[in-house]
N, C-alpha and C. Protein backbone atom coordinates (compact mmCIF):
# COMPACT_ATOMS: atom_id res chain seq x y z
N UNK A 1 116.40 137.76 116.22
CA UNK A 1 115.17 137.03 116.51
C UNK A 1 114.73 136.23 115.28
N UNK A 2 115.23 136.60 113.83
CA UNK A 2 114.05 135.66 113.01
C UNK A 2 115.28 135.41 112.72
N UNK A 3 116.34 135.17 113.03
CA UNK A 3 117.36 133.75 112.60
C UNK A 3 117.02 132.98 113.60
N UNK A 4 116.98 133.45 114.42
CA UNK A 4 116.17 132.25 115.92
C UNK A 4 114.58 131.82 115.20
N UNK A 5 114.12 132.28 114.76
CA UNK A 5 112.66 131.43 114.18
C UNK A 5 113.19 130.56 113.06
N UNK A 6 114.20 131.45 112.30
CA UNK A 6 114.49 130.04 111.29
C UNK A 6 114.83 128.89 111.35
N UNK A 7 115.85 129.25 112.25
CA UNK A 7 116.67 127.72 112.90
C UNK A 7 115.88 126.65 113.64
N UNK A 8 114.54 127.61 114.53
CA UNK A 8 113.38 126.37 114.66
C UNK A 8 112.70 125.79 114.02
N UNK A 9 112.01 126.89 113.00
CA UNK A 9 111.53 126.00 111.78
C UNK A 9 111.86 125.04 110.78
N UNK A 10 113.50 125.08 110.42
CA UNK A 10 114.38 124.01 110.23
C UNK A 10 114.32 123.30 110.90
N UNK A 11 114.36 123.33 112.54
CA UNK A 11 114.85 122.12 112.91
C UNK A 11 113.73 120.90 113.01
N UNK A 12 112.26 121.51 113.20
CA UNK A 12 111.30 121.05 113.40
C UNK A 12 111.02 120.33 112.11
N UNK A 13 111.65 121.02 111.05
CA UNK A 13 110.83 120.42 109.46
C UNK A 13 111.78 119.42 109.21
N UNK A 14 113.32 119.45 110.10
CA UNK A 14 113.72 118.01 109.08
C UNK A 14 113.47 116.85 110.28
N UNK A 15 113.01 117.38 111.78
CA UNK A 15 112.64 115.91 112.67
C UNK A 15 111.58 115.43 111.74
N UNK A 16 110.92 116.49 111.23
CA UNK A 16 109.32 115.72 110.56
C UNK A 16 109.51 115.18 109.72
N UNK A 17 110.39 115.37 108.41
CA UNK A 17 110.77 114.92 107.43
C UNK A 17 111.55 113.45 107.62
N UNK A 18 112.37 113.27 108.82
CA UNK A 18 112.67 111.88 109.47
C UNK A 18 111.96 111.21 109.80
N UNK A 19 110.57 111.80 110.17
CA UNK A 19 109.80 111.30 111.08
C UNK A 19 108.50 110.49 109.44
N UNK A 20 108.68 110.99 108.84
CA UNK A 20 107.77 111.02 107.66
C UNK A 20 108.48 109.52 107.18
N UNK A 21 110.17 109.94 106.58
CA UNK A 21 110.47 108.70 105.90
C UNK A 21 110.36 107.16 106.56
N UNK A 22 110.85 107.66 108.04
CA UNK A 22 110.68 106.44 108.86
C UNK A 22 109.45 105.70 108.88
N UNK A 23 108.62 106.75 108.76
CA UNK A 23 107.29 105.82 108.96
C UNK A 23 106.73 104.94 107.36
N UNK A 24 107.21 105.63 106.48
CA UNK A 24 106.81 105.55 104.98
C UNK A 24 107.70 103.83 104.89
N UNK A 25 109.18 103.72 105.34
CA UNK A 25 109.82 102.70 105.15
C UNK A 25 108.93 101.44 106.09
N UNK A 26 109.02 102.00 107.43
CA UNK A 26 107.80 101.28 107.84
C UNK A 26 106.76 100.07 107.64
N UNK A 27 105.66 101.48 107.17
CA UNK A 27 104.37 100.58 106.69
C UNK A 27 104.35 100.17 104.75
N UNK A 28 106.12 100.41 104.48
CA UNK A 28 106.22 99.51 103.07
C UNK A 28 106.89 98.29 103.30
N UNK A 29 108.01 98.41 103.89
CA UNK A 29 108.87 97.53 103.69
C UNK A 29 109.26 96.86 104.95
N UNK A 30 108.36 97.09 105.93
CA UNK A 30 109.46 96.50 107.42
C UNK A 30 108.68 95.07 107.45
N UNK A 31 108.86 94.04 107.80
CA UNK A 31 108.11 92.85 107.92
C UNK A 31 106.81 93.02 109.09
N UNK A 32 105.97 92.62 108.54
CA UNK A 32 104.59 93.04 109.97
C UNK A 32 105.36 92.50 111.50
N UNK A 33 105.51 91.69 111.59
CA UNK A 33 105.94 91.18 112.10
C UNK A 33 106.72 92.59 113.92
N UNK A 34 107.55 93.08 112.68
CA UNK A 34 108.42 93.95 113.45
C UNK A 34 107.43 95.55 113.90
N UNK A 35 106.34 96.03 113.21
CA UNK A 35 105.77 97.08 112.67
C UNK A 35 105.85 97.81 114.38
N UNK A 36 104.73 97.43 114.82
CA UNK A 36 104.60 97.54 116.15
C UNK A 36 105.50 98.30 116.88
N UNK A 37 106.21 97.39 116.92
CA UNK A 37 107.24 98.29 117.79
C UNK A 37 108.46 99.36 117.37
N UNK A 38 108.41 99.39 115.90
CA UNK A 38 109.12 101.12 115.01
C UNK A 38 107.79 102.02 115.67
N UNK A 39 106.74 101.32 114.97
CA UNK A 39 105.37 102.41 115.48
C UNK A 39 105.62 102.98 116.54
N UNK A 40 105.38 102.35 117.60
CA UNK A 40 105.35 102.36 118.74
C UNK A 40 106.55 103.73 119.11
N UNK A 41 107.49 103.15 118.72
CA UNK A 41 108.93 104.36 118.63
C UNK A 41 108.79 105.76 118.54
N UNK A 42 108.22 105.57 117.00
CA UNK A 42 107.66 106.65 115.86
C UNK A 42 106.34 107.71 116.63
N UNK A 43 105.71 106.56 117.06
CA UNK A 43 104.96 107.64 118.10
C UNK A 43 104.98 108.42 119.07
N UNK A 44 105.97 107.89 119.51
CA UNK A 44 106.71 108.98 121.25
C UNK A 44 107.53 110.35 120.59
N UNK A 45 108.05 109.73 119.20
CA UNK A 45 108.49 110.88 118.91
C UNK A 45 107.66 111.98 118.08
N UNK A 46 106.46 111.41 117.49
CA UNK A 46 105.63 112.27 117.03
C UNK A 46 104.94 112.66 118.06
N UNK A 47 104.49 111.90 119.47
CA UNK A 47 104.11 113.03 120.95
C UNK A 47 104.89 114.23 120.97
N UNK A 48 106.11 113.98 121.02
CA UNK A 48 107.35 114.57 121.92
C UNK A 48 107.11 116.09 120.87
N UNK A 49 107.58 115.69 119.43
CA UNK A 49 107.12 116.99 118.01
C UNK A 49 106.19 117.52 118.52
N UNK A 50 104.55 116.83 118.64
CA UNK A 50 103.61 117.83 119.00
C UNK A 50 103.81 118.53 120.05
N UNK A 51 103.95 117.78 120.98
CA UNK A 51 104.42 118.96 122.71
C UNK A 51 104.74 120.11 122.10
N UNK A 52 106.12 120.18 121.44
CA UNK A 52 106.64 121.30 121.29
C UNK A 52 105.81 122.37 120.26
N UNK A 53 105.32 121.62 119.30
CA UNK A 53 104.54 122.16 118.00
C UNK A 53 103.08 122.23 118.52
N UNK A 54 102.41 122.86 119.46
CA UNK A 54 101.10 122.52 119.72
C UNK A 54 99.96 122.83 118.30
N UNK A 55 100.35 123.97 117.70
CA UNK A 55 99.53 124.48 116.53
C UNK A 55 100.32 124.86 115.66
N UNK A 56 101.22 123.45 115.37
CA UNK A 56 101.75 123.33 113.62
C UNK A 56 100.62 122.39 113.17
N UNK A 57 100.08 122.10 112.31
CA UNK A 57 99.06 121.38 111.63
C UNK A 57 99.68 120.19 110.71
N UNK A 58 100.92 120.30 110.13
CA UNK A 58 101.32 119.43 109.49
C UNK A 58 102.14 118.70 110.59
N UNK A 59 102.30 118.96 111.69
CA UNK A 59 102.84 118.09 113.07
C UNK A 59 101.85 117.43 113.13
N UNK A 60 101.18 118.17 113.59
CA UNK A 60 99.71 117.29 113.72
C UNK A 60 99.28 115.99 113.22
N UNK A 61 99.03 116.63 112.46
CA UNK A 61 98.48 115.45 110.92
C UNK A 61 99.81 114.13 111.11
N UNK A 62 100.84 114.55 110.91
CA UNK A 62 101.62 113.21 111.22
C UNK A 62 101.85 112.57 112.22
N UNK A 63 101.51 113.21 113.50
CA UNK A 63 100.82 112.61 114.57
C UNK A 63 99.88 111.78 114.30
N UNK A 64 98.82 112.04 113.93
CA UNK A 64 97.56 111.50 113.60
C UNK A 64 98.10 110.48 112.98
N UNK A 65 98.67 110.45 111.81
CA UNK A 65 98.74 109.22 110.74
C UNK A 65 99.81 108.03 111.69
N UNK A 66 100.68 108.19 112.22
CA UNK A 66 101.54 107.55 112.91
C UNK A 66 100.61 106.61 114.15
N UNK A 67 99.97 107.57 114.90
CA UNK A 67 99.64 107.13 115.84
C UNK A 67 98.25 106.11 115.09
N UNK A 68 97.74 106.09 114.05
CA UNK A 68 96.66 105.61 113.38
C UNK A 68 97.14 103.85 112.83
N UNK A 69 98.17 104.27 112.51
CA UNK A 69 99.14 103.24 111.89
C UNK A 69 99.20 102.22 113.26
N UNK A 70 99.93 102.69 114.13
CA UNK A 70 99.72 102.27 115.32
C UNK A 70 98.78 101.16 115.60
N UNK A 71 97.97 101.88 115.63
CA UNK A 71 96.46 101.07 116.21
C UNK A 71 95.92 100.33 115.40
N UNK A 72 96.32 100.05 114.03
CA UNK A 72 96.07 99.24 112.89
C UNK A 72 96.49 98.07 113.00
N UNK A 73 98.37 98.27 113.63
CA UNK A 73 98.92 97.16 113.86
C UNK A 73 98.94 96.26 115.04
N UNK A 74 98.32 97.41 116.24
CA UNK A 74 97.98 96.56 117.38
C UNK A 74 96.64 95.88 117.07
N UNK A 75 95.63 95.68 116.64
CA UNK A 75 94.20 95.66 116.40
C UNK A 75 93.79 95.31 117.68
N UNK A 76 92.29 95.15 117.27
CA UNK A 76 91.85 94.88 118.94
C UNK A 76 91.38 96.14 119.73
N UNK A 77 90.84 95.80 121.25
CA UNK A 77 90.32 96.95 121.83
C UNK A 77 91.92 97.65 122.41
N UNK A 78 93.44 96.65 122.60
CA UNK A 78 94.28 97.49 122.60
C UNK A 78 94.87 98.50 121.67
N UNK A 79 93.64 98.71 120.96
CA UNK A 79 94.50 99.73 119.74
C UNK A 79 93.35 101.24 119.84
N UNK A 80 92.65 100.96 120.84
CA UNK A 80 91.51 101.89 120.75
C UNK A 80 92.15 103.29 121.35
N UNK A 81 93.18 103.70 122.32
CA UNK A 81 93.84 104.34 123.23
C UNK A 81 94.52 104.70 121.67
N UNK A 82 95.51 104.54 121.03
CA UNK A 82 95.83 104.74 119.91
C UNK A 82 95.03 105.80 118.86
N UNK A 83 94.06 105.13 118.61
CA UNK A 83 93.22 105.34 117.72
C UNK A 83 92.44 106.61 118.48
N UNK A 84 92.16 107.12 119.70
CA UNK A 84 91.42 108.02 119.70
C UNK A 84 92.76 109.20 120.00
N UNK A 85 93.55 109.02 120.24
CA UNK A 85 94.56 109.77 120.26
C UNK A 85 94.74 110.45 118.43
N UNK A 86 95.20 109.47 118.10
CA UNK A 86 94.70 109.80 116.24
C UNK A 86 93.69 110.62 116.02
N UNK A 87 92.70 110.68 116.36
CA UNK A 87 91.65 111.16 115.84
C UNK A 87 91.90 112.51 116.49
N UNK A 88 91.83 112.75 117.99
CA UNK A 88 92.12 114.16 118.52
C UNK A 88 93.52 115.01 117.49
N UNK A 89 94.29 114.30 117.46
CA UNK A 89 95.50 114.98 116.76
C UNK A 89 94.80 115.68 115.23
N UNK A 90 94.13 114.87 114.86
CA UNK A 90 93.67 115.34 112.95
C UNK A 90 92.61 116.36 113.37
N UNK A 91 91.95 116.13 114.12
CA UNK A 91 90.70 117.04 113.93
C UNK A 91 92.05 118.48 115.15
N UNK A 92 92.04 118.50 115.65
CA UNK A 92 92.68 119.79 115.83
C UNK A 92 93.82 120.50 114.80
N UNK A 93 94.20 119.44 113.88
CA UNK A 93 95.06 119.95 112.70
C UNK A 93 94.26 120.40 111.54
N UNK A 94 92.85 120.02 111.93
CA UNK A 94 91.84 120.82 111.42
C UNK A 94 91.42 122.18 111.57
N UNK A 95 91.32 122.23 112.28
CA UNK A 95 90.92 123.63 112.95
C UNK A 95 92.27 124.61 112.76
N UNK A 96 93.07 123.84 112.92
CA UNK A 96 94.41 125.01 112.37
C UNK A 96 94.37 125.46 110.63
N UNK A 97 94.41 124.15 110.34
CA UNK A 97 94.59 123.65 108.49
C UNK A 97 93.43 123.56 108.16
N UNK A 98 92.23 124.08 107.58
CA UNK A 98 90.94 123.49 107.18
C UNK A 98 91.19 122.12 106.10
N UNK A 99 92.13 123.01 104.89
CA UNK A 99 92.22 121.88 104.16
C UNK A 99 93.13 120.49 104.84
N UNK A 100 93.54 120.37 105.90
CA UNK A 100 93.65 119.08 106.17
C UNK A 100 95.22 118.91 105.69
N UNK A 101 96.35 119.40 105.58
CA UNK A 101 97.11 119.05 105.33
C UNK A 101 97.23 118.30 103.57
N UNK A 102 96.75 118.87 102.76
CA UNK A 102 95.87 118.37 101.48
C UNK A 102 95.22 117.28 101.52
N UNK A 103 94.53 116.89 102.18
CA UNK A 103 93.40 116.27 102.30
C UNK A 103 93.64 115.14 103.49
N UNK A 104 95.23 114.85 103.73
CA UNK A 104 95.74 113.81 104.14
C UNK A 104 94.81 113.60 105.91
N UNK A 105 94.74 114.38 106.69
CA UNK A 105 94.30 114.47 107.30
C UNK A 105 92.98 113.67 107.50
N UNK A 106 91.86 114.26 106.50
CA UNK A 106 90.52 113.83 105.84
C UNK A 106 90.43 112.31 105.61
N UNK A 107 91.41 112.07 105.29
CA UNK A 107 91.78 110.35 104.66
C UNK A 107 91.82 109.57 105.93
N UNK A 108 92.91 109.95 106.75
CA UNK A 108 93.23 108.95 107.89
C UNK A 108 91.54 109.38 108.93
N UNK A 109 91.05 110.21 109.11
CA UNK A 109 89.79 110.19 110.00
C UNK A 109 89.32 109.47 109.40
N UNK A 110 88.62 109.69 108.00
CA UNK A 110 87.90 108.61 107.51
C UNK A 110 88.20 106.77 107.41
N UNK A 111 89.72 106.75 107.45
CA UNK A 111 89.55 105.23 107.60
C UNK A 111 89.58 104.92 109.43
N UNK A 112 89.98 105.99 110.09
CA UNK A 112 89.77 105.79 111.54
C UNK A 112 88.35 105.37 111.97
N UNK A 113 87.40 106.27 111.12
CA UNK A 113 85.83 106.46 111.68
C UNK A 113 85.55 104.96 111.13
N UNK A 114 85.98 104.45 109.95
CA UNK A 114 85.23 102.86 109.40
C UNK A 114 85.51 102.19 110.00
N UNK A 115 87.27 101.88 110.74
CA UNK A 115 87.65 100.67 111.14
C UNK A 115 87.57 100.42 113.01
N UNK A 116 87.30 101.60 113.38
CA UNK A 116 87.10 101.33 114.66
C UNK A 116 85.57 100.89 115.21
N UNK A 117 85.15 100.26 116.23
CA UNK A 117 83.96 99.74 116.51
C UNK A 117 83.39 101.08 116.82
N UNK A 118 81.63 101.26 116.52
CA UNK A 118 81.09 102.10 117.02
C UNK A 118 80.95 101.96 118.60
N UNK A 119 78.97 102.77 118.42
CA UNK A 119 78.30 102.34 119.56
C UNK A 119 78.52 102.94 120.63
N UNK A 120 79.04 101.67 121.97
CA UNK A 120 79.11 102.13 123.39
C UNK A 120 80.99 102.15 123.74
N UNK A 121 81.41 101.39 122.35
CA UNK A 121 82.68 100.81 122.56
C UNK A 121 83.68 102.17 122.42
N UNK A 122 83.61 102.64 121.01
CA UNK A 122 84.57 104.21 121.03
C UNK A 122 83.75 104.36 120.01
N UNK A 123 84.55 105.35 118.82
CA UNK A 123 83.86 106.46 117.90
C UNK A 123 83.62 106.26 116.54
N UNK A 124 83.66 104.92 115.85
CA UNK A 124 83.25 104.20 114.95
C UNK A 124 81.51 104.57 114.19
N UNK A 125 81.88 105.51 113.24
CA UNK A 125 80.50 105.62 112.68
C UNK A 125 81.03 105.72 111.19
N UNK A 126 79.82 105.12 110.39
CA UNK A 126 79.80 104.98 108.58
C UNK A 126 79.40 106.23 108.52
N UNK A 127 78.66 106.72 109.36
CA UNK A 127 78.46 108.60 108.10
C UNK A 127 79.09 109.57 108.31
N UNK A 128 80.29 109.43 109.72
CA UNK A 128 81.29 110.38 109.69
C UNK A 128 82.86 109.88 109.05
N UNK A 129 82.48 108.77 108.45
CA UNK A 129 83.37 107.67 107.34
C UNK A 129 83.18 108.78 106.14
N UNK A 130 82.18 108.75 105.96
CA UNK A 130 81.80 108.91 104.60
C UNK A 130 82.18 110.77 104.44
N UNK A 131 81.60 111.68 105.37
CA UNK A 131 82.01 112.55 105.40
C UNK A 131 83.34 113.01 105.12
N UNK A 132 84.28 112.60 105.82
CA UNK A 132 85.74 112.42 105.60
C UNK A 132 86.32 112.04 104.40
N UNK A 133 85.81 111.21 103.71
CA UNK A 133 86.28 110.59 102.75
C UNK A 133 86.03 111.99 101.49
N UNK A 134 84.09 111.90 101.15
CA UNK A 134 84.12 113.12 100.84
C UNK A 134 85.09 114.65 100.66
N UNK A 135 85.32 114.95 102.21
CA UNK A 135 85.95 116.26 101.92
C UNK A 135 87.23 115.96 101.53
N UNK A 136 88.33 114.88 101.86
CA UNK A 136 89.19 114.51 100.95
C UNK A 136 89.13 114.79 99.40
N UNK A 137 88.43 113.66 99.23
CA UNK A 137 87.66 113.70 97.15
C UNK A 137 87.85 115.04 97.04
N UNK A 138 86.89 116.36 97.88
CA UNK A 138 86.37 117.55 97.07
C UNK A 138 88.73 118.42 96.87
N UNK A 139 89.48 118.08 98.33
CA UNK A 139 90.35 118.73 97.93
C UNK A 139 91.49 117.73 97.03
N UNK A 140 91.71 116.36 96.53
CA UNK A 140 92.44 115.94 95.65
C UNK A 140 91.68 114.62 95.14
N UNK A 141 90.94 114.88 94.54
CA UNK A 141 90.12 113.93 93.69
C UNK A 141 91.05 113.06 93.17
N UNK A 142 92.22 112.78 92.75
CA UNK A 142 93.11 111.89 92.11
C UNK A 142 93.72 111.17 92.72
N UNK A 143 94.13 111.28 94.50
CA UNK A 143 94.26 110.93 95.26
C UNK A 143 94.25 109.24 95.21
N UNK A 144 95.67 108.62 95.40
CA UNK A 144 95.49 107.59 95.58
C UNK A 144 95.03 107.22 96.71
N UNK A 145 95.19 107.10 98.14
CA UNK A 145 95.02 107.09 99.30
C UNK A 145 93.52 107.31 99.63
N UNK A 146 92.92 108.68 99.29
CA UNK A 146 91.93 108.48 99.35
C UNK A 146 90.60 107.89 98.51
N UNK A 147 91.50 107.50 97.23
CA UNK A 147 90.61 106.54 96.70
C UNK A 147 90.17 105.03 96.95
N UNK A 148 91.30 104.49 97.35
CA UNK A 148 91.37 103.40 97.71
C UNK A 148 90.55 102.79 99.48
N UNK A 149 90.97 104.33 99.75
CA UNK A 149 90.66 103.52 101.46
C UNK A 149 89.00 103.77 101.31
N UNK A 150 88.59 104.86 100.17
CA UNK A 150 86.82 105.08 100.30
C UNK A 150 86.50 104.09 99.56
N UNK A 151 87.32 103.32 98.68
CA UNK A 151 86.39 102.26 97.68
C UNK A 151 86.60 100.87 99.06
N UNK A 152 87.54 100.72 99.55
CA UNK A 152 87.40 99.67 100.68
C UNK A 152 86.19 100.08 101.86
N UNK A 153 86.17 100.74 102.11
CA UNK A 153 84.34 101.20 102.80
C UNK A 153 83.73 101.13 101.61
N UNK A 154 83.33 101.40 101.00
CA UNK A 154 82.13 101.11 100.02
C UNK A 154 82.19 100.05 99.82
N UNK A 155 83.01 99.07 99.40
CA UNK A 155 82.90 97.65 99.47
C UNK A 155 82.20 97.02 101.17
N UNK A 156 83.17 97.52 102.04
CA UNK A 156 82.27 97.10 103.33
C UNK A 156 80.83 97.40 103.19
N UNK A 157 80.63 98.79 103.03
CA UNK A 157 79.07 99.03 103.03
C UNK A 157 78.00 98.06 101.69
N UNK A 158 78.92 97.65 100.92
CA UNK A 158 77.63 96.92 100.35
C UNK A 158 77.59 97.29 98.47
N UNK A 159 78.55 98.54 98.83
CA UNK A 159 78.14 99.40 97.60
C UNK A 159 79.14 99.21 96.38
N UNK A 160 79.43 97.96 95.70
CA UNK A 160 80.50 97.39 95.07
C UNK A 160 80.84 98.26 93.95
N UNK A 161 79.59 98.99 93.35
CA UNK A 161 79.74 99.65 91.68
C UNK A 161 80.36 100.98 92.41
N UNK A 162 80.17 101.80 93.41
CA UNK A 162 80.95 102.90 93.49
C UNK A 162 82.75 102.28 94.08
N UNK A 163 82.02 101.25 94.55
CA UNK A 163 84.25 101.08 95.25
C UNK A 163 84.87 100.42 94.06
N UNK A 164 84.08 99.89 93.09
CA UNK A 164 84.93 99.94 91.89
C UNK A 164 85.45 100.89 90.99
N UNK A 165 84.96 101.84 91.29
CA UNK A 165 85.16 103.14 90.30
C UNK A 165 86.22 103.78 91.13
N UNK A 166 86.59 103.92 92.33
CA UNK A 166 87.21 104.57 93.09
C UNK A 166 88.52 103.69 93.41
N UNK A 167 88.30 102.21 93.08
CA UNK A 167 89.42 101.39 93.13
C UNK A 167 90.23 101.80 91.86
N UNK A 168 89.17 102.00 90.77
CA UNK A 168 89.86 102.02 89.51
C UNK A 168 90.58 103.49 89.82
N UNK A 169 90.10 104.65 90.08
CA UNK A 169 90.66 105.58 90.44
C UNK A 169 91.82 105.66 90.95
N UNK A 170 91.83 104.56 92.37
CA UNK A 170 93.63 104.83 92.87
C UNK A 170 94.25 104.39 92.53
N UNK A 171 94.19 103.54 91.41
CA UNK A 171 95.05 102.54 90.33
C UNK A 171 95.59 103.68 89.34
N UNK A 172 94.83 104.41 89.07
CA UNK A 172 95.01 105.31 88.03
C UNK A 172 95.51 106.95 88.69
N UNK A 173 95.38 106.81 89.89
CA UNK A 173 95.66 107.82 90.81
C UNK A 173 97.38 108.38 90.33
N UNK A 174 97.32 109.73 91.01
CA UNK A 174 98.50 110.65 91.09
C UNK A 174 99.35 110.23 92.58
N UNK A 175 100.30 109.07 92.48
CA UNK A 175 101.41 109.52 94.10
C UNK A 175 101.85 110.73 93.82
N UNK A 176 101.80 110.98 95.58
CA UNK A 176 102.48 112.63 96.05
C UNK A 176 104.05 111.89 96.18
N UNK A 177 104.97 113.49 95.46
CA UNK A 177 105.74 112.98 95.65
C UNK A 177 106.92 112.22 97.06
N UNK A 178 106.12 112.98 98.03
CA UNK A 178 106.50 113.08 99.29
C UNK A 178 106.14 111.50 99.87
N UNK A 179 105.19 111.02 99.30
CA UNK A 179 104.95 109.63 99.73
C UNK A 179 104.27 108.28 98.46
N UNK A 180 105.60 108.58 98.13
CA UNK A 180 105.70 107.60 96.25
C UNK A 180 105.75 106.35 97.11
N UNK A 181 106.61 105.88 97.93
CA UNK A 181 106.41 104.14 98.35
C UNK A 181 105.27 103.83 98.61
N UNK A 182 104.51 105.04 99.64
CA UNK A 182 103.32 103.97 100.22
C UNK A 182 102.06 104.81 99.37
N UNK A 183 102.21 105.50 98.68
CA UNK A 183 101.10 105.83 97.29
C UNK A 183 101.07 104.50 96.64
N UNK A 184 102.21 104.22 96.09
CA UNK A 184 102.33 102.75 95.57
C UNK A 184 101.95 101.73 95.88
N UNK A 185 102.31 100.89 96.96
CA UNK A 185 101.93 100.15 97.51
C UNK A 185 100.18 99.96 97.88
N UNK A 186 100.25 101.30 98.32
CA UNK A 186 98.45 101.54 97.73
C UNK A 186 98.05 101.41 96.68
N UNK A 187 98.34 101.70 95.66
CA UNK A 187 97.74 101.17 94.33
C UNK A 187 97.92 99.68 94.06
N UNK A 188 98.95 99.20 94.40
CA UNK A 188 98.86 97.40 94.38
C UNK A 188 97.62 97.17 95.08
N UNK A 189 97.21 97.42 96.36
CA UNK A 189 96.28 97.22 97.12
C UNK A 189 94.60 97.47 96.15
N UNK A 190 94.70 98.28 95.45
CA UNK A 190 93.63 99.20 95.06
C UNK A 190 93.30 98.17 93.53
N UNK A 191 94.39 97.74 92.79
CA UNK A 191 94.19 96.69 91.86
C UNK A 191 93.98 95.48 92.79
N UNK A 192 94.34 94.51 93.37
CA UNK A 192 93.84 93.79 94.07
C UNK A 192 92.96 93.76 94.29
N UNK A 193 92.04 94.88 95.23
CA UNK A 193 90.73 94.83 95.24
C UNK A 193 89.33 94.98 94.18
N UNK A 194 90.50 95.84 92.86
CA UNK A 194 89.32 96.05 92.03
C UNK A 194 89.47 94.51 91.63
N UNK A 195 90.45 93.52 91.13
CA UNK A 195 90.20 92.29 90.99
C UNK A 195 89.31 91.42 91.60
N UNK A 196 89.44 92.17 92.68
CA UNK A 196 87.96 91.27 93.75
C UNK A 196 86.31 91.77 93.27
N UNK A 197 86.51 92.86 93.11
CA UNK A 197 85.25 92.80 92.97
C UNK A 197 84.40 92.74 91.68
C-alpha cells in the first residue's frame, strides 16, 4: 500500500512540475500573440490534476495561477468565467494550506481582486486587493511577485510613495528558485514601473 501512495505522489508531483514549467515558459517567452491558447491547454490539464487532487493545495494554487493567467490573456467580460474559477481554486487551497502555498496563492487573489470589475459585474474589490496582498508581505516580504503586483495597485489607487517602495522592493527582491524566469521578468516589470513613477 505505501509503494502505491508513493508512486501517486510521484506521479502527481512531476504532472505538476510539467505543468509549472509549461506555464512559466509561457507567460515568459511565448509571443502574446500565441498565449491563449497554451493557456487555454494548460488549464484543462490543471482541471483534469485537480479532479483527481481535490485537497492537494499546491494543485490547487496552480490551478488558480493558470487559470488566472488565462483570464488576463483573454481580457474582457470573456475572461470573467476564468477568473472566478481562479479565485474558487486559491481560496479552497486556502483552507487546506493557510499559508497559501508560500504566499503564492495570496498574490494571485490579490491581483485577481484589483483587476477584475467590481460591483454588479463579478468580485472586483480594492480592500480584499489589499488584504491579499498584505497576508502575502506578512509570509515573504522579499517577494518579488508580490511586491510588484501590490506596488501596481498602489499606483492604481493613487498611492505613488508606497508603490515606489514596493517597486523598489521587487527590483531588489529574492526569485524563488522554482520560478527564476518569471520572478525575473517581474523585476524588469517592477524597474519599469519604478521608472514611471
Amino acid at each position: 500500500m505505501l509503494a502505491f501512495t508513493s508512486l501517486t505522489v510521484s506521479a502527481y508531483e512531476s504532472e505538476l512540475f510539467s505543468l509549472k514549467n509549461r506555464w512559466e515558459h509561457t507567460v515568459t517567452q511565448t509571443p502574446k500573440s500565441e498565449r491563449e491558447d497554451i493557456l487555454s491547454a494548460l488549464a484543462d490539464e490543471a482541471n483534469a490534476l485537480a479532479e483527481q487532487h481535490r485537497d492537494t493545495a499546491d494543485v490547487l494554487v496552480w490551478k488558480g495561477i493558470v487559470l488566472a493567467a488565462l483570464a488576463r490573456e483573454k481580457g474582457g467580460l470573456g475572461a470573467l468565467g476564468s477568473a472566478k474559477d481562479a479565485r474558487d481554486a486559491l481560496e479552497r487551497a486556502i483552507e487546506i494550506d493557510p499559508t497559501g502555498n508560500n504566499g503564492s496563492a495570496y498574490v494571485t487573489l490579490g491581483a485577481l481582486y484589483d483587476r477584475v470589475p467590481g460591483g454588479l459585474i463579478s468580485f472586483g474589490d480594492s480592500d480584499t486587493a489589499e488584504q491579499m496582498f498584505q497576508r502575502a508581505l506578512e509570509i515573504r516580504p522579499d517577494g518579488i511577485d508580490v511586491n510588484y503586483y501590490y506596488a501596481a495597485f498602489l499606483q492604481d489607487e493613487g498611492n505613488d510613495q508606497a508603490a515606489k517602495e514596493h517597486a523598489e522592493r521587487a527590483v531588489n527582491g529574492t526569485a524563488r528558485d522554482s520560478r527564476k524566469a518569471s520572478d525575473e521578468a517581474l523585476r524588469e516589470d517592477a524597474a519599469s514601473l519604478l521608472n514611471s513613477l
